[in-house]
C-alpha atoms as a PDB file:
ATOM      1  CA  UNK A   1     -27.646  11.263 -60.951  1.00  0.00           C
ATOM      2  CA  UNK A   2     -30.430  13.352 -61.987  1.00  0.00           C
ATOM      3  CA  UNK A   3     -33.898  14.158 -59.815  1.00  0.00           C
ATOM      4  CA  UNK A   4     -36.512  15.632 -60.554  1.00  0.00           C
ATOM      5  CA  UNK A   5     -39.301  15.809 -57.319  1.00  0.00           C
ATOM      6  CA  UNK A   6     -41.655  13.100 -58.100  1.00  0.00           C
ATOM      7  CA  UNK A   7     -41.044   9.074 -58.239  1.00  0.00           C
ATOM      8  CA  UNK A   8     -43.074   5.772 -59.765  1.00  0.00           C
ATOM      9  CA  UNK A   9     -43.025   2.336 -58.600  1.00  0.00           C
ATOM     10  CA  UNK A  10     -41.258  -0.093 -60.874  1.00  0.00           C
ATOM     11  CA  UNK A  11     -42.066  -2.557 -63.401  1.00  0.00           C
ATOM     12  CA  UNK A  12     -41.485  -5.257 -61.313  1.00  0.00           C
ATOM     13  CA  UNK A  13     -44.039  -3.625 -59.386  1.00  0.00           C
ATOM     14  CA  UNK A  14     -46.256  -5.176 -62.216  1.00  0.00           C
ATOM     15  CA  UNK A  15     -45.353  -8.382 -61.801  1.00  0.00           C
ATOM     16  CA  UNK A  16     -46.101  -9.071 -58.528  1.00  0.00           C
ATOM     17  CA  UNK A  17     -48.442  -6.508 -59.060  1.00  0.00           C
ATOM     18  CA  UNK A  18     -46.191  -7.549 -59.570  1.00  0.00           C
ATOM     19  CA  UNK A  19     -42.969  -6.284 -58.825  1.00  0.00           C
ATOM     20  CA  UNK A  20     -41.779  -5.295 -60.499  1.00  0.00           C
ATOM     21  CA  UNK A  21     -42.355  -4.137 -60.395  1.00  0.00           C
ATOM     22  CA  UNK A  22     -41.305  -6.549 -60.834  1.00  0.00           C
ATOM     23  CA  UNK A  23     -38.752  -6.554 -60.114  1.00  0.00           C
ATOM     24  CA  UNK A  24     -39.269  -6.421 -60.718  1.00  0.00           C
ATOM     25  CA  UNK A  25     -39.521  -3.282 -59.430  1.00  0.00           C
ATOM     26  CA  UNK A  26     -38.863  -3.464 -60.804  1.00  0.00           C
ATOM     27  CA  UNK A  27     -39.574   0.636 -57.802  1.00  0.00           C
ATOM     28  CA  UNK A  28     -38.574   3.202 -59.698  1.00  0.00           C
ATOM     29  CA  UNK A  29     -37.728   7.170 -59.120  1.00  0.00           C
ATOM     30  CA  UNK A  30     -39.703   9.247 -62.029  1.00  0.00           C
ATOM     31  CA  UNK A  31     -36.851  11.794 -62.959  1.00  0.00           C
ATOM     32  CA  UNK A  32     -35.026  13.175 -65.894  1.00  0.00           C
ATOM     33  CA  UNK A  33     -33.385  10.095 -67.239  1.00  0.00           C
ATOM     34  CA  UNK A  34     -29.108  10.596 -67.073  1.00  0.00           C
ATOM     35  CA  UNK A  35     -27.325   8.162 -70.073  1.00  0.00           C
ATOM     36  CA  UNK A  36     -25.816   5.660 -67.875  1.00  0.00           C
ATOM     37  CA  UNK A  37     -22.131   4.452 -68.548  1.00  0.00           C
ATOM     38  CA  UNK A  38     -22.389   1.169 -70.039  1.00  0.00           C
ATOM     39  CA  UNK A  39     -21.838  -1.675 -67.948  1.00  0.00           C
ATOM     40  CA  UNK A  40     -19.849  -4.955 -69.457  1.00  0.00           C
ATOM     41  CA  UNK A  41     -22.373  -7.741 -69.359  1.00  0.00           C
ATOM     42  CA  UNK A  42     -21.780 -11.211 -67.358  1.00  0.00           C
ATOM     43  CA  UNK A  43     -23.511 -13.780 -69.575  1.00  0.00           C
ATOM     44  CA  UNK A  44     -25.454 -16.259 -66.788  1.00  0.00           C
ATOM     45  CA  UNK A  45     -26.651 -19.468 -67.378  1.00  0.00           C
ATOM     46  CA  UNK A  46     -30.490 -19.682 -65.930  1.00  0.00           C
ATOM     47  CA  UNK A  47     -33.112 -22.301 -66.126  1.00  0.00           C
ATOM     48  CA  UNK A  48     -36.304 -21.504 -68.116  1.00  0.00           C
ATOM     49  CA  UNK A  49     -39.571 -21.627 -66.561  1.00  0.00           C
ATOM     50  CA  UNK A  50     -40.934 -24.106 -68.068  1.00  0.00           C
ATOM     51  CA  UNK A  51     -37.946 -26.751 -67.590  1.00  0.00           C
ATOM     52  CA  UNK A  52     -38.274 -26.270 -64.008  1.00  0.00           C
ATOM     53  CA  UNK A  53     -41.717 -27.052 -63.486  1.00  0.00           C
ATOM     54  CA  UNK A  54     -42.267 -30.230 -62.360  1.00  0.00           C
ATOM     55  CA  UNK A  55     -44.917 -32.572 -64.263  1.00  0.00           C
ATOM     56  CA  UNK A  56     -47.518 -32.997 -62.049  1.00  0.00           C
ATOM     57  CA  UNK A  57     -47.698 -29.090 -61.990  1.00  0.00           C
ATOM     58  CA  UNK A  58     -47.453 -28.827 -65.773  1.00  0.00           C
ATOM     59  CA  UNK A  59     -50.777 -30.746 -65.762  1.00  0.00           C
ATOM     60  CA  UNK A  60     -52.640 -29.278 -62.686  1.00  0.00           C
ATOM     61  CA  UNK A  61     -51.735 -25.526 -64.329  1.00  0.00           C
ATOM     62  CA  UNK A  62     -54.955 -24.293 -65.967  1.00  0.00           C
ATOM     63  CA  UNK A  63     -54.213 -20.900 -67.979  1.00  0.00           C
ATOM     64  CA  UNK A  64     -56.408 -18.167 -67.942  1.00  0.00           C
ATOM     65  CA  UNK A  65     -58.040 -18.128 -70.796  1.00  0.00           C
ATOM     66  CA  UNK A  66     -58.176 -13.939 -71.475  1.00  0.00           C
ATOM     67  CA  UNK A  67     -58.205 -11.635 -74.555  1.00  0.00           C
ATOM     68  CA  UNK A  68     -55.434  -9.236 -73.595  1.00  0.00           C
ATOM     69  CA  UNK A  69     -56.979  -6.178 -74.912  1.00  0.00           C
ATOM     70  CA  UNK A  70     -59.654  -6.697 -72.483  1.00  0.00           C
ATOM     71  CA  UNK A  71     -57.784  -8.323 -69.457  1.00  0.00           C
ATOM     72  CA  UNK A  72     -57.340  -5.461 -67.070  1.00  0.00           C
ATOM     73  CA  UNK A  73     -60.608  -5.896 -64.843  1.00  0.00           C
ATOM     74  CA  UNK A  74     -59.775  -9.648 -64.199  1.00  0.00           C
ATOM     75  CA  UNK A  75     -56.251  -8.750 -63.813  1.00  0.00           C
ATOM     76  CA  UNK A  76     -57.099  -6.082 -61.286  1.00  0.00           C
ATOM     77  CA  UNK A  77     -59.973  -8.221 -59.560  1.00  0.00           C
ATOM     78  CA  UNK A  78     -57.202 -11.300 -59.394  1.00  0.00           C
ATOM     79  CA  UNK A  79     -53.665  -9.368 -58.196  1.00  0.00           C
ATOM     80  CA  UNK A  80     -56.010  -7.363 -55.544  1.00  0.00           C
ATOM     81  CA  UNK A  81     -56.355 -11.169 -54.054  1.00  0.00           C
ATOM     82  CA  UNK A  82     -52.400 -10.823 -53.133  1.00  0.00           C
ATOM     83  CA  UNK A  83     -52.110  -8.279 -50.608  1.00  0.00           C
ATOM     84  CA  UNK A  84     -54.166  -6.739 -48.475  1.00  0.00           C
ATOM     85  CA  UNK A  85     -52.194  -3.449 -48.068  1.00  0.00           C
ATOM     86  CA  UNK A  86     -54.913  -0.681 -49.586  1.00  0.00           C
ATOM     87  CA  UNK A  87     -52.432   1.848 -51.842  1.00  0.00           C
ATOM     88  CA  UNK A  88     -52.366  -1.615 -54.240  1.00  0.00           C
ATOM     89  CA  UNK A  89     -55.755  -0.628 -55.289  1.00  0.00           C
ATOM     90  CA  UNK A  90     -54.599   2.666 -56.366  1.00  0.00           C
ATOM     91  CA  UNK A  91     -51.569   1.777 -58.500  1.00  0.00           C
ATOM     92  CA  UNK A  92     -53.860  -0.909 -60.026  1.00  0.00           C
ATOM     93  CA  UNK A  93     -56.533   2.277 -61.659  1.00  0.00           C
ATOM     94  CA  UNK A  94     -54.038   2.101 -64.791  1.00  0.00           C
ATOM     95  CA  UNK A  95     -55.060   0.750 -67.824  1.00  0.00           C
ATOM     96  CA  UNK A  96     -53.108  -1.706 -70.159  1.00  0.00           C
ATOM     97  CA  UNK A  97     -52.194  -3.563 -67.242  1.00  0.00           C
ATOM     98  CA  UNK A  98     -50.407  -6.862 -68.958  1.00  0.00           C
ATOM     99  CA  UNK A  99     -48.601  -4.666 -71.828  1.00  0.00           C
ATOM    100  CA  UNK A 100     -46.960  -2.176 -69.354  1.00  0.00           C
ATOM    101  CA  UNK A 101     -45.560  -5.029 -67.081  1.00  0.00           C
ATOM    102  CA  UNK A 102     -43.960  -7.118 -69.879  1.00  0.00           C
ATOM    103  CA  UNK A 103     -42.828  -3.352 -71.310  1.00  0.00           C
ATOM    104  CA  UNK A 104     -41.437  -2.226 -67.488  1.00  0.00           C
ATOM    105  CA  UNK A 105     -39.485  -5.649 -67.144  1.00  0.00           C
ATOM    106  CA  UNK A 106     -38.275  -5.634 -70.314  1.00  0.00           C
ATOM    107  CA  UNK A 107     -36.826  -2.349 -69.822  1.00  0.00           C
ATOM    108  CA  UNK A 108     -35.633  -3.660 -66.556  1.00  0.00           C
ATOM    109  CA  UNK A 109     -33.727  -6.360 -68.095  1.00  0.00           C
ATOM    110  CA  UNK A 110     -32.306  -3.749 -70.420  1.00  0.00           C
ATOM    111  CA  UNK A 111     -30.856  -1.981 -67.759  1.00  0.00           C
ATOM    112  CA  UNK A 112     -33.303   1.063 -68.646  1.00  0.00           C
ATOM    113  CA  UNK A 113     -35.288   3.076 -66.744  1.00  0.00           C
ATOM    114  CA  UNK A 114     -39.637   1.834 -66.811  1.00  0.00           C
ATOM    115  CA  UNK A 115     -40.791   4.786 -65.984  1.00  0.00           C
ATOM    116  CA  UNK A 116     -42.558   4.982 -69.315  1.00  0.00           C
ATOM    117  CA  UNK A 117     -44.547   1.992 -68.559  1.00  0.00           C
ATOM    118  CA  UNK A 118     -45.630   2.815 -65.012  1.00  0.00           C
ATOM    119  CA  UNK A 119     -46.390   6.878 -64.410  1.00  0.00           C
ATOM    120  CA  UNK A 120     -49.543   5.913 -61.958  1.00  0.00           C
ATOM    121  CA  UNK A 121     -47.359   6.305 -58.934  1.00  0.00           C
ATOM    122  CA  UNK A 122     -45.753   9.757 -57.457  1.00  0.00           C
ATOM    123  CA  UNK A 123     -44.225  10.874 -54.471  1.00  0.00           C
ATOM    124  CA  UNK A 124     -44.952  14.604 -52.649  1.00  0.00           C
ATOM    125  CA  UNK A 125     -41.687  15.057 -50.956  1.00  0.00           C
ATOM    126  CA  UNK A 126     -38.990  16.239 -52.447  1.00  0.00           C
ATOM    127  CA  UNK A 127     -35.117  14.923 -53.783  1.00  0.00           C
ATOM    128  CA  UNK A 128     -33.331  16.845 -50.975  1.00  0.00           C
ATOM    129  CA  UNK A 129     -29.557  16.595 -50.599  1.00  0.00           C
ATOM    130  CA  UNK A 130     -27.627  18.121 -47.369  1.00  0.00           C
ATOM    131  CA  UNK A 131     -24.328  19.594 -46.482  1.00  0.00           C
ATOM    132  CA  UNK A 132     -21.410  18.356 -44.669  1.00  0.00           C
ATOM    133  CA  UNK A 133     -18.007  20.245 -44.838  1.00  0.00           C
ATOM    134  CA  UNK A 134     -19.263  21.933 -47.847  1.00  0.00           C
ATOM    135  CA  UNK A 135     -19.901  18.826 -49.779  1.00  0.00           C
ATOM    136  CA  UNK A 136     -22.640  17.559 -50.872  1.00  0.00           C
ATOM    137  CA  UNK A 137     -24.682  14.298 -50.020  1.00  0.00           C
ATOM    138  CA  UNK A 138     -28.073  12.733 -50.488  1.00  0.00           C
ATOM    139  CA  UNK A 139     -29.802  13.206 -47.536  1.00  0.00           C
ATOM    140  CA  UNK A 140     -30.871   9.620 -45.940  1.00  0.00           C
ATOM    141  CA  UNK A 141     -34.382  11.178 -45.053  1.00  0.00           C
ATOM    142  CA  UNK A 142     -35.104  11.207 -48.625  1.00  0.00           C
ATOM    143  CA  UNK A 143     -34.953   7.693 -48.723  1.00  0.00           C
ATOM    144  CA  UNK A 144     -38.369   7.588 -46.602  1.00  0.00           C
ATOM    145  CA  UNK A 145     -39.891   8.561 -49.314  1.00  0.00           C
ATOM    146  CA  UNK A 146     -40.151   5.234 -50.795  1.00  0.00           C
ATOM    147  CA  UNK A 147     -40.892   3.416 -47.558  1.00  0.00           C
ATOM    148  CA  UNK A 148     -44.215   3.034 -49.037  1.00  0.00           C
ATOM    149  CA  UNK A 149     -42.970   1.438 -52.577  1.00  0.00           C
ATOM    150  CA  UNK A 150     -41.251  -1.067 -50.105  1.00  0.00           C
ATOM    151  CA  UNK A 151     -43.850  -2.035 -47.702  1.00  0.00           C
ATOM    152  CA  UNK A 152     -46.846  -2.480 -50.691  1.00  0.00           C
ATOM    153  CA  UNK A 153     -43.832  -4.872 -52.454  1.00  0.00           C
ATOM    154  CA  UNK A 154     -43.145  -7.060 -49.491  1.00  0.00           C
ATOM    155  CA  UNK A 155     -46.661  -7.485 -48.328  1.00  0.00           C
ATOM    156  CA  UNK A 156     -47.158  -9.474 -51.776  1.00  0.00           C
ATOM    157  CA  UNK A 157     -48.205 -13.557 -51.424  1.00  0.00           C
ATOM    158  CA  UNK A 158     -44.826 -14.388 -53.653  1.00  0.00           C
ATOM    159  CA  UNK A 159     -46.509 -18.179 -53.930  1.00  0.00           C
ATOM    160  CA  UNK A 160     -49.850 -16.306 -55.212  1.00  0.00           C
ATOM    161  CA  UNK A 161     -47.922 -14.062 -57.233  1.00  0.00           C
ATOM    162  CA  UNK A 162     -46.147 -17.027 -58.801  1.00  0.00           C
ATOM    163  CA  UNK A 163     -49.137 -19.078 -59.499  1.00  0.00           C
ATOM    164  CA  UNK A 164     -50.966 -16.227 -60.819  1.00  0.00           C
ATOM    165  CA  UNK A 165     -47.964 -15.664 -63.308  1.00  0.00           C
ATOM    166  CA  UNK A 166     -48.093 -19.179 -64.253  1.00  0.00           C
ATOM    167  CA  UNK A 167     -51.687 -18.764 -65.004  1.00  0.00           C
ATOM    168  CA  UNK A 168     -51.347 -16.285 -67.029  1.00  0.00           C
ATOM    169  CA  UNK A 169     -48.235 -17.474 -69.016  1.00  0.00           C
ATOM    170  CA  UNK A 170     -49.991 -17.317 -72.370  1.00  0.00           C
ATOM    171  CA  UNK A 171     -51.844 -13.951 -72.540  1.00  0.00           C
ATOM    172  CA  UNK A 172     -48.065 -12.202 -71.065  1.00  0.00           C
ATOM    173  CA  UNK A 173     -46.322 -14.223 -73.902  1.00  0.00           C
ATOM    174  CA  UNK A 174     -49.085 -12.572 -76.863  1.00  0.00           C
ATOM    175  CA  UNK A 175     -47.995  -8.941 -74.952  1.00  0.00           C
ATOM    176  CA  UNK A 176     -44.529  -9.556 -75.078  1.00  0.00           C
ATOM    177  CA  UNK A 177     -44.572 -10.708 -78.687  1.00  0.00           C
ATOM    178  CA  UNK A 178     -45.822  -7.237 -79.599  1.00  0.00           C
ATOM    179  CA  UNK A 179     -43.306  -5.576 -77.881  1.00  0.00           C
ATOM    180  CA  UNK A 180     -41.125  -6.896 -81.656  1.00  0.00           C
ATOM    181  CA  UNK A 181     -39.863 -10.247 -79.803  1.00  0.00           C
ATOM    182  CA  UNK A 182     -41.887 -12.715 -81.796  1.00  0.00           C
ATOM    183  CA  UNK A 183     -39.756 -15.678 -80.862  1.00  0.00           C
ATOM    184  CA  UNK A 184     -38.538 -13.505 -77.529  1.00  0.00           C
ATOM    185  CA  UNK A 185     -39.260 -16.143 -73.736  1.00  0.00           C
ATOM    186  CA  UNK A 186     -40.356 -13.824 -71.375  1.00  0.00           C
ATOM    187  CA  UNK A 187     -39.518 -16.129 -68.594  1.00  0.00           C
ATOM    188  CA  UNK A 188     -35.462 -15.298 -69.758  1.00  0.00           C
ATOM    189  CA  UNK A 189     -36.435 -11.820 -69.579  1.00  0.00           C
ATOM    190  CA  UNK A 190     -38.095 -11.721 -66.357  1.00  0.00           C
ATOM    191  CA  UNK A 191     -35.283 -13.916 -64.808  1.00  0.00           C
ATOM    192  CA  UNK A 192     -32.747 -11.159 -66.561  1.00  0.00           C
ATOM    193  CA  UNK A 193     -34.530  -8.310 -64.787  1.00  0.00           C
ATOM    194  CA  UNK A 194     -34.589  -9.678 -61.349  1.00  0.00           C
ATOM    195  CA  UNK A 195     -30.850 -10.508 -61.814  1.00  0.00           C
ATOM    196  CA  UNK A 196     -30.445  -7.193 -62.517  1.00  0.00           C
ATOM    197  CA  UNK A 197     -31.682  -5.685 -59.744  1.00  0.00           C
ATOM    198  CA  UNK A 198     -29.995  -7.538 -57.059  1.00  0.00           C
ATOM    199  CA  UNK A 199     -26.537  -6.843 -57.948  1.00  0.00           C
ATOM    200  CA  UNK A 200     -28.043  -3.048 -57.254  1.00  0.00           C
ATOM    201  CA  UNK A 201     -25.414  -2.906 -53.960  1.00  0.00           C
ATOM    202  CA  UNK A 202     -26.997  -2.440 -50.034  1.00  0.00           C
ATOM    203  CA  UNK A 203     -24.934   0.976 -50.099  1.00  0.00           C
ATOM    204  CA  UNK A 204     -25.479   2.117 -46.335  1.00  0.00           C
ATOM    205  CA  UNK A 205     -22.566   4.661 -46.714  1.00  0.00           C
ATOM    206  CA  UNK A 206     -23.295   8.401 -47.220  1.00  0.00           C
ATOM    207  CA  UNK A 207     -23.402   9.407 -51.421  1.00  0.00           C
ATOM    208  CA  UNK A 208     -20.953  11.731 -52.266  1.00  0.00           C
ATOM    209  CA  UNK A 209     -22.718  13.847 -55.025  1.00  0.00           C
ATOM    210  CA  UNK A 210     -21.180  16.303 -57.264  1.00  0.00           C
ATOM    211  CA  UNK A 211     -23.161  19.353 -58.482  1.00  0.00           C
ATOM    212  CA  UNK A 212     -24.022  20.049 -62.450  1.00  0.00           C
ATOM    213  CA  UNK A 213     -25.846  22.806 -63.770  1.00  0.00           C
ATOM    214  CA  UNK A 214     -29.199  21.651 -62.996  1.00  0.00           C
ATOM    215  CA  UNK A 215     -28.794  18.424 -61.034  1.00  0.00           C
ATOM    216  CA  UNK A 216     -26.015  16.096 -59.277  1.00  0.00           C
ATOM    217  CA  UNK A 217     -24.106  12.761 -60.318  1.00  0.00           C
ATOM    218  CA  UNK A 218     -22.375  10.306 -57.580  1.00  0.00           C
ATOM    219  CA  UNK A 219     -18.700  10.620 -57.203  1.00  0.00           C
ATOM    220  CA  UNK A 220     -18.736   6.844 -56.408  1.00  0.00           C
ATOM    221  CA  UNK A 221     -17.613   5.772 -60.304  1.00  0.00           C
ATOM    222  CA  UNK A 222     -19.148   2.037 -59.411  1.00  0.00           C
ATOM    223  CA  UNK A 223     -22.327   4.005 -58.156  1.00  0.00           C
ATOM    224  CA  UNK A 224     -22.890   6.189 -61.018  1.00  0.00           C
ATOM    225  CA  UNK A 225     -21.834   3.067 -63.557  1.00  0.00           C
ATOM    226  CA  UNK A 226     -24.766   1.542 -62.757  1.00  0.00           C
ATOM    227  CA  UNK A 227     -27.699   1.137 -65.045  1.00  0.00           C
ATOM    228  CA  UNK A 228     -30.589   3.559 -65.520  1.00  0.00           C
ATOM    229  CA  UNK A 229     -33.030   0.961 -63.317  1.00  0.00           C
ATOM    230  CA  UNK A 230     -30.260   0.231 -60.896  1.00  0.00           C
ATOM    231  CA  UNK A 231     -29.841   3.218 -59.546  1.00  0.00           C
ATOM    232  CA  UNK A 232     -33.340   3.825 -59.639  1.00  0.00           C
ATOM    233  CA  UNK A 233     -33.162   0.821 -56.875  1.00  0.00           C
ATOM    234  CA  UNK A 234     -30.128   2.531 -55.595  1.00  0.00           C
ATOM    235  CA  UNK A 235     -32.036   5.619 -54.539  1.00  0.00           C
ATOM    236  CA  UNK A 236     -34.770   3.648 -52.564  1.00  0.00           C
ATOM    237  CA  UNK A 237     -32.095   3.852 -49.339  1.00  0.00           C
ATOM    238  CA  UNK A 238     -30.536   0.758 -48.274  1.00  0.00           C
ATOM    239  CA  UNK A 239     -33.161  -0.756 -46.294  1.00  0.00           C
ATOM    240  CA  UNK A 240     -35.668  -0.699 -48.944  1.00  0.00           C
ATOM    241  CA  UNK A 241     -33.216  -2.244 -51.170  1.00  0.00           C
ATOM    242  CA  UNK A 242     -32.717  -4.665 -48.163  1.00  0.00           C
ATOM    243  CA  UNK A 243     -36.391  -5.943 -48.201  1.00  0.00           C
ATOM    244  CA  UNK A 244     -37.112  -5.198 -52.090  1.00  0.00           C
ATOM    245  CA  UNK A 245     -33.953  -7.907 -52.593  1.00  0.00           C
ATOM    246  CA  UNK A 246     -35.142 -10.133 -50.458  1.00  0.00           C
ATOM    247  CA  UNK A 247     -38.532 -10.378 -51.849  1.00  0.00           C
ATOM    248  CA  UNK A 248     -37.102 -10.486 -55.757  1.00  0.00           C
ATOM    249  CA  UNK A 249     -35.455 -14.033 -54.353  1.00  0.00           C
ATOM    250  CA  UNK A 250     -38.194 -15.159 -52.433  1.00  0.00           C
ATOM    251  CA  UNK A 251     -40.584 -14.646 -55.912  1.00  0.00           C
ATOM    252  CA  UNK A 252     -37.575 -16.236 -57.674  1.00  0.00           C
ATOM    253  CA  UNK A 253     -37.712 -19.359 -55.279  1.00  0.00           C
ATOM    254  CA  UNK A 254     -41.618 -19.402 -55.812  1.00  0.00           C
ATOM    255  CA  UNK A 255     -40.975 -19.279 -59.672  1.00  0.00           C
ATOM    256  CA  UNK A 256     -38.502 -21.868 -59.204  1.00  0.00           C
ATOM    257  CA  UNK A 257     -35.984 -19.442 -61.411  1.00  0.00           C
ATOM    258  CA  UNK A 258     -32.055 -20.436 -60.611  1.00  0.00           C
ATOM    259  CA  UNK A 259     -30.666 -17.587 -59.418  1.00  0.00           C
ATOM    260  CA  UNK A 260     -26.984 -17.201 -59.303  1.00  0.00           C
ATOM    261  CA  UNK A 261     -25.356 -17.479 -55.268  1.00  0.00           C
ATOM    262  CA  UNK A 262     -22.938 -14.453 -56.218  1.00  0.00           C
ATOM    263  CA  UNK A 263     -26.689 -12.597 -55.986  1.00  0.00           C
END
């Protein structure tokens, strides 16, 4: 596990925005990326969006008709509308909007790390890591750090968030197409990244860490197997994982995306 002193919100963060940031999230610590081990995959049998809306919604749902190239003052103007917490603003200054959220949750659903995709948040404090009987440990005040990542996430409208998605089905499809998936659903990958992000484990146990030459890894093998944008979760603390989880399934219910009970 590598740091390096500052941290970004996650793609999922876009979504919801995301999430996320996404979830997705996706949420994410801005450090010196560390080749994860590769984890086997668990194919999972999900529901596209469009199968689960019912048809009285399917007719009621008017798209936002947007060029994507110029979409980032409505888009701004529209997700300020879902939370009232003022550092949303601030992360919402980037440009490109649309593109870097289908980029950061595509990465998410990838297992790999969207920092990339979403540089417009950092942290002053510091990765710190403690002592105890000469061995080392992350030290659980770090994970305060990222109280604000949490509390901007949670304080999202997930039925405005969902809607707004909806809305704008057609203009994330054109973004995601130019990503190189010209017959690619983004709903899959969306549903893939928020999957991915709760199996990150609510590890309230102290991390064993284990010094290189200019960072540390986890000891815990099923820790440090986890994917780049896992652990990137991981590192929030447990609590933040906590209420970042819970919102990922209450978006998920909104989107009316099946979400396996092992998760």
């Amino acid at each position: 596990m590598e740091e390096n002193k500052k941290v970004i919100l996650t793609g999922i963060g876009f979504l919801v925005l995301i999430v996320l940031a996404i979830g997705i999230y996706f949420l994410f610590i801005h450090e010196k990326p560390k080749e994860a081990t590769p984890v086997q995959e668990v194919a999972e049998e999900t529901i596209p969006l469009e199968e689960t809306l019912k048809d009285e919604e399917r007719e009621a749902l008017e798209y936002i008709q947007i060029e994507l190239n110029k979409s980032d003052g409505l888009i701004r103007d529209l997700v300020k509308k879902l939370s009232s917490h003022p550092e949303l603003s601030r992360w919402l200054m980037t440009k490109n909007l649309i593109w870097k959220f289908t980029a950061a949750v595509d990465n998410i659903a990838n297992g790999q790390s969207p920092r990339p995709h979403i540089g417009f948040f950092t942290l002053k404090e510091e990765f710190t890591v403690i002592k105890k009987n000469g061995l080392n440990y992350i030290d659980p005040e770090s994970y305060e750090r990222y109280n604000l990542v949490g509390d901007v996430f949670v304080s999202l409208d997930s039925e405005g968030c969902a809607r707004l998605y909806r809305q704008l089905t057609p203009v994330i499809q054109e973004a995601y197409r130019d990503l190189g998936y010209p017959d690619g659903d983004f709903n899959k990958t969306l549903t893939k990244a928020i999957i991915e992000l709760l199996k990150v484990p609510v590890n309230e146990d102290d991390i064993l860490l284990e010094k290189k030459v200019v960072s540390y890894m986890m000891t815990d093998s099923e820790l440090e197997n986890l994917s780049q944008a896992q652990k990137h979760l991981l590192r929030m603390g447990p609590e933040n994982v906590q209420k970042i989880q819970s919102k990922l399934r209450e978006m998920a219910l909104a989107l009316e995306i099946s979400i396996p009970a092992s998760h």
